[in-house]
N, C-alpha and C. Protein backbone atom coordinates (compact mmCIF):
# COMPACT_ATOMS: atom_id res chain seq x y z
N UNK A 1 282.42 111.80 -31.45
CA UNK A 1 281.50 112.93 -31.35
C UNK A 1 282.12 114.18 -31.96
N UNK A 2 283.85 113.92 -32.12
CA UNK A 2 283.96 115.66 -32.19
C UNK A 2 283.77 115.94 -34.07
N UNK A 3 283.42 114.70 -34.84
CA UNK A 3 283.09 114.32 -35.91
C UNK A 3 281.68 115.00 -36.26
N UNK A 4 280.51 115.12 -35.56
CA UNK A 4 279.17 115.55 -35.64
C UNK A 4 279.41 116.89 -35.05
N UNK A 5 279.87 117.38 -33.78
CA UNK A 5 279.97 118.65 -33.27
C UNK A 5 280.99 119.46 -34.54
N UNK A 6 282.15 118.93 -35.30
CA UNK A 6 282.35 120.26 -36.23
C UNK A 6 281.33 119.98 -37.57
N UNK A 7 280.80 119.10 -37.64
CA UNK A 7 279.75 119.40 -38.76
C UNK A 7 278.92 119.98 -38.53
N UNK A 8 278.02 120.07 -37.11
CA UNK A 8 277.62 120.95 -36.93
C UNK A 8 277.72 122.50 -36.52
N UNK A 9 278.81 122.78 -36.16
CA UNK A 9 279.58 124.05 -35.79
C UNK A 9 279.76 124.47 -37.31
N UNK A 10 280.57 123.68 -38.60
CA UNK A 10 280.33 123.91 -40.30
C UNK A 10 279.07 124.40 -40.35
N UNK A 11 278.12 123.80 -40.54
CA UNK A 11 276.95 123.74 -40.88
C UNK A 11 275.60 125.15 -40.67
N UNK A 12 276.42 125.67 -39.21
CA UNK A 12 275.07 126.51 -38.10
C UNK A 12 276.02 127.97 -38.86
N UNK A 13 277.58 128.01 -38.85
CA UNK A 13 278.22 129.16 -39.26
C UNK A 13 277.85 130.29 -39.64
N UNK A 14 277.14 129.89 -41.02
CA UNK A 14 276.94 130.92 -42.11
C UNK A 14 275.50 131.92 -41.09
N UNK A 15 274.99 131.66 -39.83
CA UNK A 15 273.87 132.13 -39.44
C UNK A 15 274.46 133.15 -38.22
N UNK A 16 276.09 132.93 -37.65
CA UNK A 16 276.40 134.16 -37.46
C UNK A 16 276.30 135.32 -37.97
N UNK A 17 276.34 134.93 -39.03
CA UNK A 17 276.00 136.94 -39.38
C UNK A 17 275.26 137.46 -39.30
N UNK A 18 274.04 136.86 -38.92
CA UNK A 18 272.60 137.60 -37.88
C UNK A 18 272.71 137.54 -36.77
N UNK A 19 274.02 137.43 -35.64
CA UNK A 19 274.33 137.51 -34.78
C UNK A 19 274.49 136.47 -33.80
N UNK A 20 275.58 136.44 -32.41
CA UNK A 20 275.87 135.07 -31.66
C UNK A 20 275.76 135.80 -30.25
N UNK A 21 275.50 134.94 -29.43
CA UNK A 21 275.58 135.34 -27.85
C UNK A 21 275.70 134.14 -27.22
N UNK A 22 276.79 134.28 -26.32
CA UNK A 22 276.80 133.05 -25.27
C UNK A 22 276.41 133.88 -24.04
N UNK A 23 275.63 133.18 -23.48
CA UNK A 23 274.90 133.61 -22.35
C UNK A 23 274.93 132.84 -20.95
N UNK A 24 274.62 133.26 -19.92
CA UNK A 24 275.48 133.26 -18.85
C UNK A 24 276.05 131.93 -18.63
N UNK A 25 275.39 131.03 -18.63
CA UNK A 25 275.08 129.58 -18.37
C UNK A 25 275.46 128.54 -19.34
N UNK A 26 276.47 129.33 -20.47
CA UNK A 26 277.23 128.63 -21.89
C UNK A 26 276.51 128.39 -23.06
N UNK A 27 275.17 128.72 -23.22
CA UNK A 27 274.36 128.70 -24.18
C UNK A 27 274.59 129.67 -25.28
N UNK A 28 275.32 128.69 -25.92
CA UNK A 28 275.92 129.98 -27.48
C UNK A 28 274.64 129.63 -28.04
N UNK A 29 273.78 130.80 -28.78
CA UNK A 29 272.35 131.44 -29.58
C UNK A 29 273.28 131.82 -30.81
N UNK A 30 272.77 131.60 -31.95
CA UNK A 30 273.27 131.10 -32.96
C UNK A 30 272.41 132.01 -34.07
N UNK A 31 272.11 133.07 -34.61
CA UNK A 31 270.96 133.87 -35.70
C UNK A 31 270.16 134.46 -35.26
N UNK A 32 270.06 135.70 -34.51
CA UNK A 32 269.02 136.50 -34.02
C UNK A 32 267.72 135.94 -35.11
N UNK A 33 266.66 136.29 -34.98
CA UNK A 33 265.69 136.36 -35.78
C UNK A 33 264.34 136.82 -35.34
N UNK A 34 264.32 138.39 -35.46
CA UNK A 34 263.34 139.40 -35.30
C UNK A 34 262.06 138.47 -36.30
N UNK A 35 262.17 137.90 -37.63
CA UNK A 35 261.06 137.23 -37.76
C UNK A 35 259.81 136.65 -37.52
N UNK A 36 260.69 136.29 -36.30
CA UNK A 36 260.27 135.10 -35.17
C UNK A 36 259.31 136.11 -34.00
N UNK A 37 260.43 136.52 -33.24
CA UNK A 37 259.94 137.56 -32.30
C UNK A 37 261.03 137.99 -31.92
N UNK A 38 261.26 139.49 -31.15
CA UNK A 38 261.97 140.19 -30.89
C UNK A 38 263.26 139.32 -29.52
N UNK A 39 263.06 138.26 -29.41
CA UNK A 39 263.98 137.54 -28.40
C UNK A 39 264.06 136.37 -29.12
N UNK A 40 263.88 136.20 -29.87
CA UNK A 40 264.31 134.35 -30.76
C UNK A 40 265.59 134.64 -31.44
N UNK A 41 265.91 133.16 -31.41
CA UNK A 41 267.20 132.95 -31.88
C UNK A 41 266.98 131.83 -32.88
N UNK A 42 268.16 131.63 -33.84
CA UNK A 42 267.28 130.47 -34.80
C UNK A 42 268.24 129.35 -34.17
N UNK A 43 268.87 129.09 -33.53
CA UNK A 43 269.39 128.00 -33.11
C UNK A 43 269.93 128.31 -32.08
N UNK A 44 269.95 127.49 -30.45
CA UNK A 44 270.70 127.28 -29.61
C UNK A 44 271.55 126.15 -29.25
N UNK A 45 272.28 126.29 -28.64
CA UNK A 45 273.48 125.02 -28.46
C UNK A 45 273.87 125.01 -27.07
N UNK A 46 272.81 123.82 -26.13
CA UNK A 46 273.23 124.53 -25.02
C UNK A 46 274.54 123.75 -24.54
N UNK A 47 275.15 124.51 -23.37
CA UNK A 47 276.33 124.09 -22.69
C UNK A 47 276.46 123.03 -22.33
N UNK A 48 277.31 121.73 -22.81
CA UNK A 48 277.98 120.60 -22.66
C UNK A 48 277.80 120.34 -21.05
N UNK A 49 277.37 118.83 -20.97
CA UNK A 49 277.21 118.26 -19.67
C UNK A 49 278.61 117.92 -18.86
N UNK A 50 279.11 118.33 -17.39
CA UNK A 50 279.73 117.25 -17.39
C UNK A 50 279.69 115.66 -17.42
N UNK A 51 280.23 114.65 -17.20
CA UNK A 51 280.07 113.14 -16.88
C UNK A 51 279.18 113.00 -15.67
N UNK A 52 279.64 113.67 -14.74
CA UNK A 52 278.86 113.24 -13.16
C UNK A 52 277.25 114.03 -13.75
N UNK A 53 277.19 114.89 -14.74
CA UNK A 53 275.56 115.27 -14.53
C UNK A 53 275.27 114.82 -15.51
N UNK A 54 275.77 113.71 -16.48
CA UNK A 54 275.25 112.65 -17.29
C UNK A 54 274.43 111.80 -16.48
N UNK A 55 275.79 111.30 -15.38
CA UNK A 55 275.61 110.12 -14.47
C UNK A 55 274.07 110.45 -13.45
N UNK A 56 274.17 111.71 -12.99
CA UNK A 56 272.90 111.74 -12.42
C UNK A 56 271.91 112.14 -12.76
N UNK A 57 271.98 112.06 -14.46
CA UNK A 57 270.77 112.61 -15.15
C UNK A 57 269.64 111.15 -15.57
N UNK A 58 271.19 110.29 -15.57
CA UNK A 58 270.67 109.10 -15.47
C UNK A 58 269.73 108.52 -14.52
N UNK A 59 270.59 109.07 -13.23
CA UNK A 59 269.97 108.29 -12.05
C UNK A 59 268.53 109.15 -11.91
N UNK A 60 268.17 110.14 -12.45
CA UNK A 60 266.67 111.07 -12.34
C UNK A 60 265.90 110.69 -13.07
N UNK A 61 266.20 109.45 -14.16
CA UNK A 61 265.44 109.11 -15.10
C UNK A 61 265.30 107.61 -14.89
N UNK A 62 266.09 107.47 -13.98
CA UNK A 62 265.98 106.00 -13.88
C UNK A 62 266.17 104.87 -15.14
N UNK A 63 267.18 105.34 -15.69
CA UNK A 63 267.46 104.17 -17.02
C UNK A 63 268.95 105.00 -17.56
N UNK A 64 269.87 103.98 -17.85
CA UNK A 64 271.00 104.24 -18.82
C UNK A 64 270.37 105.02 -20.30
N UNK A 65 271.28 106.39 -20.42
CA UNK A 65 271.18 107.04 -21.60
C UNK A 65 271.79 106.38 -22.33
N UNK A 66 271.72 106.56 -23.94
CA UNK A 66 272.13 105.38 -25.12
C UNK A 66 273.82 106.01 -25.11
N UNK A 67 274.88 105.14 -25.37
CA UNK A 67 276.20 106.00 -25.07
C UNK A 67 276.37 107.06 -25.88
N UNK A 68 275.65 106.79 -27.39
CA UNK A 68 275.83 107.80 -28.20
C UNK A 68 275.59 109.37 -27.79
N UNK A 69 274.29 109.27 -27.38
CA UNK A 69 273.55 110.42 -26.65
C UNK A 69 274.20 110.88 -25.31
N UNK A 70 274.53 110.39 -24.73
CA UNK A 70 275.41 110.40 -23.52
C UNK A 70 276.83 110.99 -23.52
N UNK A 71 277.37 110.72 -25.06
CA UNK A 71 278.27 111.23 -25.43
C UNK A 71 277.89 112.95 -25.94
N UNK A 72 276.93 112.63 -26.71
CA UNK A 72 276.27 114.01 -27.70
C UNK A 72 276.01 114.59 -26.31
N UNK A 73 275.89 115.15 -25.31
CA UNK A 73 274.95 115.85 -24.02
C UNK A 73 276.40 116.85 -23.65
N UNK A 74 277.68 115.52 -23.55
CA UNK A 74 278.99 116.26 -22.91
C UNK A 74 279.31 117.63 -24.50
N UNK A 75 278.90 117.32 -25.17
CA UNK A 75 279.33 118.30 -26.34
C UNK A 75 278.05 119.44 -26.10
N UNK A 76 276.95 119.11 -26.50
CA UNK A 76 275.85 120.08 -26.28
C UNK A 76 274.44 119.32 -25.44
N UNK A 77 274.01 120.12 -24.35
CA UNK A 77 272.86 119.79 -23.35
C UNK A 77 271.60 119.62 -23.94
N UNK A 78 271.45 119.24 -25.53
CA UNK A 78 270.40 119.46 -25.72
C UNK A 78 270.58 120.42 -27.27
N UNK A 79 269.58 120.66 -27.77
CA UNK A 79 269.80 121.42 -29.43
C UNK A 79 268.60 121.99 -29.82
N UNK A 80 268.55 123.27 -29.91
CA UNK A 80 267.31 123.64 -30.86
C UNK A 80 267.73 124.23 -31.96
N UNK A 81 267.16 124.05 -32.90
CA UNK A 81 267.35 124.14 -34.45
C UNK A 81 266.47 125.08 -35.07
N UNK A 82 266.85 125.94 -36.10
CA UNK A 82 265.60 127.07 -36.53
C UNK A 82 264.33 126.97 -35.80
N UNK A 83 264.73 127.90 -34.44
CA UNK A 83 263.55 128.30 -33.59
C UNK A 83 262.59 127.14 -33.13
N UNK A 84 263.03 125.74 -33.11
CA UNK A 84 262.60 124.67 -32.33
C UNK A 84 261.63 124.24 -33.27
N UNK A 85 262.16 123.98 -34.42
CA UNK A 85 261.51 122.96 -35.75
C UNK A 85 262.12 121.73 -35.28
N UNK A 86 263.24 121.70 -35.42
CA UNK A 86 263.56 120.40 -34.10
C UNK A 86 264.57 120.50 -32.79
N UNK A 87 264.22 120.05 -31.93
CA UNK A 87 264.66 120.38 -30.43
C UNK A 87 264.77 118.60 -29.96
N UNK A 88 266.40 119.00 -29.47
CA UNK A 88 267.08 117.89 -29.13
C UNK A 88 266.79 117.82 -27.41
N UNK A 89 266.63 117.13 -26.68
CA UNK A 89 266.61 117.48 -24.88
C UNK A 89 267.69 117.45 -24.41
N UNK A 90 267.55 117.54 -23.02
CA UNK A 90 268.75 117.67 -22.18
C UNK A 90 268.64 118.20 -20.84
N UNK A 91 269.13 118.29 -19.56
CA UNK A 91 268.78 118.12 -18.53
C UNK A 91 268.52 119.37 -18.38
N UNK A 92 267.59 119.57 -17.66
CA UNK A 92 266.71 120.86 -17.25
C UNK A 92 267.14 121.21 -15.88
N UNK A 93 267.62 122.30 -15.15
CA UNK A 93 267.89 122.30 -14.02
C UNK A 93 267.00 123.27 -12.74
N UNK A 94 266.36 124.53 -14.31
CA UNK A 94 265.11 124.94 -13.41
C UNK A 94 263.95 125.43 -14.73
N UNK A 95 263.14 125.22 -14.09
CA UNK A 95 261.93 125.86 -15.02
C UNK A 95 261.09 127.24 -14.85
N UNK A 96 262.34 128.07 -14.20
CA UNK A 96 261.97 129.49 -14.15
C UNK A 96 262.05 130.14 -15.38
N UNK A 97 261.29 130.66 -16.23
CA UNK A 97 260.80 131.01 -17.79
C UNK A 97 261.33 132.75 -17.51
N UNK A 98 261.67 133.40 -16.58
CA UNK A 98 261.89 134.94 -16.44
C UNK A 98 263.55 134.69 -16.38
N UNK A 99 264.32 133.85 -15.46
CA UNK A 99 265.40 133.90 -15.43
C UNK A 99 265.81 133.33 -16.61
N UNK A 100 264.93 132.54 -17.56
CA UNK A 100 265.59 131.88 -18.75
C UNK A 100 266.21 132.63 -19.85
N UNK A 101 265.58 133.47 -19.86
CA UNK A 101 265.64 135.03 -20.86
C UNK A 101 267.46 134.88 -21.55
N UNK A 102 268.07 134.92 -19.87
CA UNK A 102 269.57 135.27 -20.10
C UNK A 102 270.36 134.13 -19.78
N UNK A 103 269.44 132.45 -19.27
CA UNK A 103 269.91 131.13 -19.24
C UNK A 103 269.28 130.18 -20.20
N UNK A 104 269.04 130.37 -21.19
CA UNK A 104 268.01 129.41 -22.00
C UNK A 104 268.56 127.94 -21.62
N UNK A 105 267.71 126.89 -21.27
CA UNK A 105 267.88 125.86 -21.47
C UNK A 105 267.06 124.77 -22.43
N UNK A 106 267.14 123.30 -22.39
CA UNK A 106 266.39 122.47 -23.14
C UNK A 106 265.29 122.13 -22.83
N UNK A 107 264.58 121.90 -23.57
CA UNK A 107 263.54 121.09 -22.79
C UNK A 107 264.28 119.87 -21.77
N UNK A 108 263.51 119.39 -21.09
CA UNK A 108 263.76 118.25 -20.30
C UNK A 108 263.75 116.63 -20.73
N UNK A 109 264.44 115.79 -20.67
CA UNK A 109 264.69 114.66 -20.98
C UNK A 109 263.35 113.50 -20.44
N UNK A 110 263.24 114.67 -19.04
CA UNK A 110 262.00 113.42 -18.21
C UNK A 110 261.06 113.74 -18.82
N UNK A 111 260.53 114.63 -19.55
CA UNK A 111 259.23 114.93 -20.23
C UNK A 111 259.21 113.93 -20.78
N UNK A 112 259.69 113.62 -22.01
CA UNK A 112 259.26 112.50 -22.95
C UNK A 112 259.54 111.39 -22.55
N UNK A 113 260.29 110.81 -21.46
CA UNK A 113 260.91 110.07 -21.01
C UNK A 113 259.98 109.30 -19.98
N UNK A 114 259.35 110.17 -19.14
CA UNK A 114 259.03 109.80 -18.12
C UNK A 114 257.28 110.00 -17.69
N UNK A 115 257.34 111.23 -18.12
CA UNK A 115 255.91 112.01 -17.89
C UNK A 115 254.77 112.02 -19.28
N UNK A 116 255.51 112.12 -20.36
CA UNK A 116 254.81 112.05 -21.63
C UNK A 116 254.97 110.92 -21.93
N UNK A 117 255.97 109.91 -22.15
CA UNK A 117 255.91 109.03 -22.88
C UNK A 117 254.88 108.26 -23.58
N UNK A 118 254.80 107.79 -24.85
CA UNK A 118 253.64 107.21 -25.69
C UNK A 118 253.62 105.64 -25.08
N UNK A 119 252.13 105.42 -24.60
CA UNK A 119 251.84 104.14 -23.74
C UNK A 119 252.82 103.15 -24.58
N UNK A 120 252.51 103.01 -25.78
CA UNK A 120 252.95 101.39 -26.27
C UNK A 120 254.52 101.71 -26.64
N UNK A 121 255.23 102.42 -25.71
CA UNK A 121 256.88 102.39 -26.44
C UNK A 121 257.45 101.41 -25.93
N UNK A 122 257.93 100.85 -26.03
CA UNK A 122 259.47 99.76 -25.99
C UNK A 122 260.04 100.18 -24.26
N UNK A 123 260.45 99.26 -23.95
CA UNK A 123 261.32 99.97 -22.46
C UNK A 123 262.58 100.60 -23.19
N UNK A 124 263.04 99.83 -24.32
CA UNK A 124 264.39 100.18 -25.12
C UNK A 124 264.45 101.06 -25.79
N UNK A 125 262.90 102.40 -25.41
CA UNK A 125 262.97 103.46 -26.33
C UNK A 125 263.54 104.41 -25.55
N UNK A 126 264.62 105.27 -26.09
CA UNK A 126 264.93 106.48 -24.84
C UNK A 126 264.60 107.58 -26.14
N UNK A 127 263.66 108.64 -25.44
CA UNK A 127 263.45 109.35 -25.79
C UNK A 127 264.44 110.88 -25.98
N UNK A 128 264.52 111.68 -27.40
CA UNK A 128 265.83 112.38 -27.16
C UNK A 128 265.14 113.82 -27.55
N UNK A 129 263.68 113.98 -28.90
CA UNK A 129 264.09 115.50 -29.22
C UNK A 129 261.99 115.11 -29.47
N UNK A 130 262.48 116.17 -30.36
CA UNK A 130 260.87 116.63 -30.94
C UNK A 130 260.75 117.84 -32.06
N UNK A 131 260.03 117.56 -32.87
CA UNK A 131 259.52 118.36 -33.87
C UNK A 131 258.01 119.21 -33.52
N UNK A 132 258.57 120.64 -33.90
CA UNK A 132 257.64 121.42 -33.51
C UNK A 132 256.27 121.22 -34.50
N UNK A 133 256.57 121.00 -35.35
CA UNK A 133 255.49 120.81 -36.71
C UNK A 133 254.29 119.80 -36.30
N UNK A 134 254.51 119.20 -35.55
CA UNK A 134 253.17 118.17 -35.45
C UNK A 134 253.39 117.46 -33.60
N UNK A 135 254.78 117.97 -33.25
CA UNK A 135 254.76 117.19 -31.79
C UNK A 135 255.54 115.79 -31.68
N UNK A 136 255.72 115.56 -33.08
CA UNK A 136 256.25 114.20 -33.05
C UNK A 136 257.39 113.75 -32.15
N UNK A 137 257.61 112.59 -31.83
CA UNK A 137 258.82 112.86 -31.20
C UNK A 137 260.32 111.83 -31.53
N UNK A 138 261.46 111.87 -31.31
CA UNK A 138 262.71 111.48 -31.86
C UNK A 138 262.91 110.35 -30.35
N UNK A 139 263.45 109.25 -31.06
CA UNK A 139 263.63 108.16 -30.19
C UNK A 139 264.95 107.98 -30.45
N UNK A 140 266.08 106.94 -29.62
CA UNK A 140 267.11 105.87 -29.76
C UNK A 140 266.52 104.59 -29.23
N UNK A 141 266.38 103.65 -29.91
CA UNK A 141 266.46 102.61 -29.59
C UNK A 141 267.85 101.50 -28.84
N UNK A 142 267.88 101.56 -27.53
CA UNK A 142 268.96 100.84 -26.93
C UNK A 142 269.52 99.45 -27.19
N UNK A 143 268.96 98.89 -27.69
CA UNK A 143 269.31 98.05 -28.53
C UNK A 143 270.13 97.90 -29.97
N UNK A 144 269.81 98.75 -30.48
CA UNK A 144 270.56 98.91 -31.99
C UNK A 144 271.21 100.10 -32.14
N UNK A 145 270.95 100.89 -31.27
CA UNK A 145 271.47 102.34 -31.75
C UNK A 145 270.73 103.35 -32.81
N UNK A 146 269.37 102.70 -33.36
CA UNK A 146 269.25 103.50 -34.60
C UNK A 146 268.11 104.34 -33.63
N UNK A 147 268.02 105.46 -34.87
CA UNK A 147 267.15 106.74 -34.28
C UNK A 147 265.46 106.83 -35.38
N UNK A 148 264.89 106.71 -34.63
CA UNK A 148 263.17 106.86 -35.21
C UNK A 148 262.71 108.11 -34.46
N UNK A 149 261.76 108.42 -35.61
CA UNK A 149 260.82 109.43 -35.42
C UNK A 149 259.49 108.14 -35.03
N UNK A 150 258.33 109.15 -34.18
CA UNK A 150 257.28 108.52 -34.04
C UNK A 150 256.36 109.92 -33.61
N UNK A 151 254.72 109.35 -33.31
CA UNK A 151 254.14 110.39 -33.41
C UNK A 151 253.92 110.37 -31.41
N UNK A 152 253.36 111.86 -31.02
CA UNK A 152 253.61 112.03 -29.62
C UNK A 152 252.93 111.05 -28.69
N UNK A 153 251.59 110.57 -29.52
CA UNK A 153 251.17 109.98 -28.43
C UNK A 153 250.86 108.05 -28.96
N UNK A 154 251.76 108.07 -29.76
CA UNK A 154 252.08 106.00 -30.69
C UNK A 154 253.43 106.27 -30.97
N UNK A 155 253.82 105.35 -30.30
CA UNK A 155 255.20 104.51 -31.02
C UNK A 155 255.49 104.20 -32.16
N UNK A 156 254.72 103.69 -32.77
CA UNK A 156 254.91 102.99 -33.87
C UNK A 156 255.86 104.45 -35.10
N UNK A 157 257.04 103.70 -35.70
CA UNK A 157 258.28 103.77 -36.32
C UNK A 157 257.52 104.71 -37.40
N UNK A 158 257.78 106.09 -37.74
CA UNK A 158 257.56 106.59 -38.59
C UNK A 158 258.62 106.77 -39.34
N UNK A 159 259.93 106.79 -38.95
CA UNK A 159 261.00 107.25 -39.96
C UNK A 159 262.29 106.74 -39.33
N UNK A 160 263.24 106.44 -39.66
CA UNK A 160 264.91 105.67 -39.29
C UNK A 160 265.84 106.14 -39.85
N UNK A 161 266.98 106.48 -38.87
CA UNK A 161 268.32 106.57 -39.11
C UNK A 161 269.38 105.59 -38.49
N UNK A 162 270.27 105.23 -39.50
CA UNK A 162 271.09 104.51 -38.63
C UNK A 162 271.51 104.57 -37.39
N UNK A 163 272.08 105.77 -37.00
CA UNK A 163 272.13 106.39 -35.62
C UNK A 163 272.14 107.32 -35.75
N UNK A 164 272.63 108.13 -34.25
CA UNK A 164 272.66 110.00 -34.14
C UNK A 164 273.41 110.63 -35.07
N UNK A 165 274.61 110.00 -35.04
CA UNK A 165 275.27 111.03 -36.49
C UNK A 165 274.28 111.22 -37.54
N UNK A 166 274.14 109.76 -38.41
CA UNK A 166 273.34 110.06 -39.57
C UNK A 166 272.21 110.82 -39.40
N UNK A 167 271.45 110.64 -38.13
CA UNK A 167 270.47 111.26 -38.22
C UNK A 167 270.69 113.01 -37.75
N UNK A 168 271.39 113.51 -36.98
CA UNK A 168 271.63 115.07 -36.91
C UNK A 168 272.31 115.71 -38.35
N UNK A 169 273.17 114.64 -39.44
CA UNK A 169 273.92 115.27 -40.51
C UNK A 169 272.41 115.43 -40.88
N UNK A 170 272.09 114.06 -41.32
CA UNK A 170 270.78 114.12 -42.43
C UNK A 170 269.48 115.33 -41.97
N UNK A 171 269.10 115.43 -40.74
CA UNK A 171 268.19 116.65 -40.78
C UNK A 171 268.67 118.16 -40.52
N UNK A 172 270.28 118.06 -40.38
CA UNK A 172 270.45 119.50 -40.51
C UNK A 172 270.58 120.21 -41.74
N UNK A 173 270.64 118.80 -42.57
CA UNK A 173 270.92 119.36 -44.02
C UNK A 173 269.75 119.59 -45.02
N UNK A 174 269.17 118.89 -44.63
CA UNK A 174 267.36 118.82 -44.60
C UNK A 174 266.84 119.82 -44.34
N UNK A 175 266.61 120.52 -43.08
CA UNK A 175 266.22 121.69 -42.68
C UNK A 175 266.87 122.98 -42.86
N UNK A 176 268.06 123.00 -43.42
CA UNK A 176 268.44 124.24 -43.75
C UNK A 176 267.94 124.29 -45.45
N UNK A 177 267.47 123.32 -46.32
CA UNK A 177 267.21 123.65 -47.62
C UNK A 177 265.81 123.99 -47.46
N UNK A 178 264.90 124.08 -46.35
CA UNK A 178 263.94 124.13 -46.15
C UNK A 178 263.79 125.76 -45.42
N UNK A 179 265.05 126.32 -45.60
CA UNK A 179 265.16 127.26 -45.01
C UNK A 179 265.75 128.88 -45.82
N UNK A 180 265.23 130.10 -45.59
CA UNK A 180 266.40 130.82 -46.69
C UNK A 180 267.68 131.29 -45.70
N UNK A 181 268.42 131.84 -46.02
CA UNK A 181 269.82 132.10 -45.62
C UNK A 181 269.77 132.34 -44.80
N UNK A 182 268.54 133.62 -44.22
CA UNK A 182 268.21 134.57 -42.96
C UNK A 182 267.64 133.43 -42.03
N UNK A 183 267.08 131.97 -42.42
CA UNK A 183 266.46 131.46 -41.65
C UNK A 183 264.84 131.29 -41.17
N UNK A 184 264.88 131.88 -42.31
CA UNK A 184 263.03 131.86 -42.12
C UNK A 184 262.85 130.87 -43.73
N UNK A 185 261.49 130.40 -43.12
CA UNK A 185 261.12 129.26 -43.88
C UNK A 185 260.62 129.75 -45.24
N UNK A 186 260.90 128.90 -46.40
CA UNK A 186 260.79 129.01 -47.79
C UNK A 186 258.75 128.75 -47.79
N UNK A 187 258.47 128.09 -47.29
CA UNK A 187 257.02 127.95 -47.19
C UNK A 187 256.32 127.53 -46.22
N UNK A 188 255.91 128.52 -45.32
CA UNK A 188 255.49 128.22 -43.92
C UNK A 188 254.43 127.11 -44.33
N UNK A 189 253.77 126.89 -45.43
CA UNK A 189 252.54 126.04 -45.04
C UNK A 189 253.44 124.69 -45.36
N UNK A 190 254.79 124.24 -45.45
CA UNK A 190 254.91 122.79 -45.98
C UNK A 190 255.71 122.10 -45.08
N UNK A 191 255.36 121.30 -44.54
CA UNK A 191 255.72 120.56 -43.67
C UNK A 191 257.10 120.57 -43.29
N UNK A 192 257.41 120.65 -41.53
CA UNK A 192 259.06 120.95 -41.30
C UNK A 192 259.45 119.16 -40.72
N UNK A 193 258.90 117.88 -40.78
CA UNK A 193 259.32 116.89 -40.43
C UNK A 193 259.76 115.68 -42.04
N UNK A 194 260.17 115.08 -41.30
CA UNK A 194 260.79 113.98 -42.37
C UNK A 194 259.56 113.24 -43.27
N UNK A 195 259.85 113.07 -44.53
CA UNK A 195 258.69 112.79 -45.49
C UNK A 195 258.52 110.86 -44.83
């Protein structure tokens, strides 16, 4: 993991210079961006899980997380990416939206997992992120390890990565050419998900 966490720590860098805040709860905010709105950030990274709130994030979901992901959670709780074009999950601990201001957290793991999930998925699908552009959502398959996109409410395989590495290198590199320096999009009307 610590292989993907400095590529991504490389990668998010150059967006300090629109500013960083770690905030109370370890959530380093990564590119102010007034663009957006006067409180957005273009990327958050929230605070690394320990093991025991892996272990009982598990037991709230009732199914083993994929190890990869399980591993990726102890580094960061979850990921949002230029202002939640894509948003990784991670355990949610409250859903107070006033105190979040100065605790941002992830979305929740049981959402897609548990409460949303698309009827015809696989038991072997664990659900991990989502694209703001259409809702779609980011799978691991427990079985193989590889990572698919699918749409929010069908399973069926729209796009594959070998696994989480390939797939966080390949769309961070993806979405930042889709992006200008400051972080605002080169063409709001053209699609922010995988062709």
């Amino acid at each position: 993991m610590n292989n993907i966490a400095n590529f991504m720590i490389s990668e998010l860098k150059p967006y300090e210079l629109y500013g960083t805040i770690t905030q109370e709860n370890g959530t380093k905010l990564i590119g102010k961006a007034p663009h957006i709105a006067p409180m957005a950030w273009l990327h958050s990274i929230f605070k690394g899980l320990e093991i025991n709130d892996v272990k009982i994030t598990e037991s709230e979901l009732n199914t083993e997380i994929p190890e990869d992901y399980a591993e990726f959670l102890t580094f960061s709780n979850g990921l949002d990416l230029f202002t939640g074009t894509l948003s990784l999950f991670g355990r949610r601990t409250s859903f107070n939206r006033v105190a979040e201001i100065n605790a941002r957290q992830p979305f929740a793991l049981s959402t897609a997992n548990i409460y949303e999930k698309p009827s015809n998925s696989n038991k072997n699908y664990f659900f991990i992120g989502s694209y703001n552009w259409d809702g779609s959502l980011v799978f691991i398959n427990k079985l193989n390890n590889k990572v698919h996109r699918c749409d929010r409410d069908d399973a069926e395989i729209l796009n594959s990565w070998t696994d989480l590495t390939d797939f966080l290198k390949t769309e961070i590199v993806r979405l930042k050419a889709l992006h200008n320096e400051n972080g605002t999009e080169k063409n709001p009307e053209e699609s922010t998900i995988p062709n």
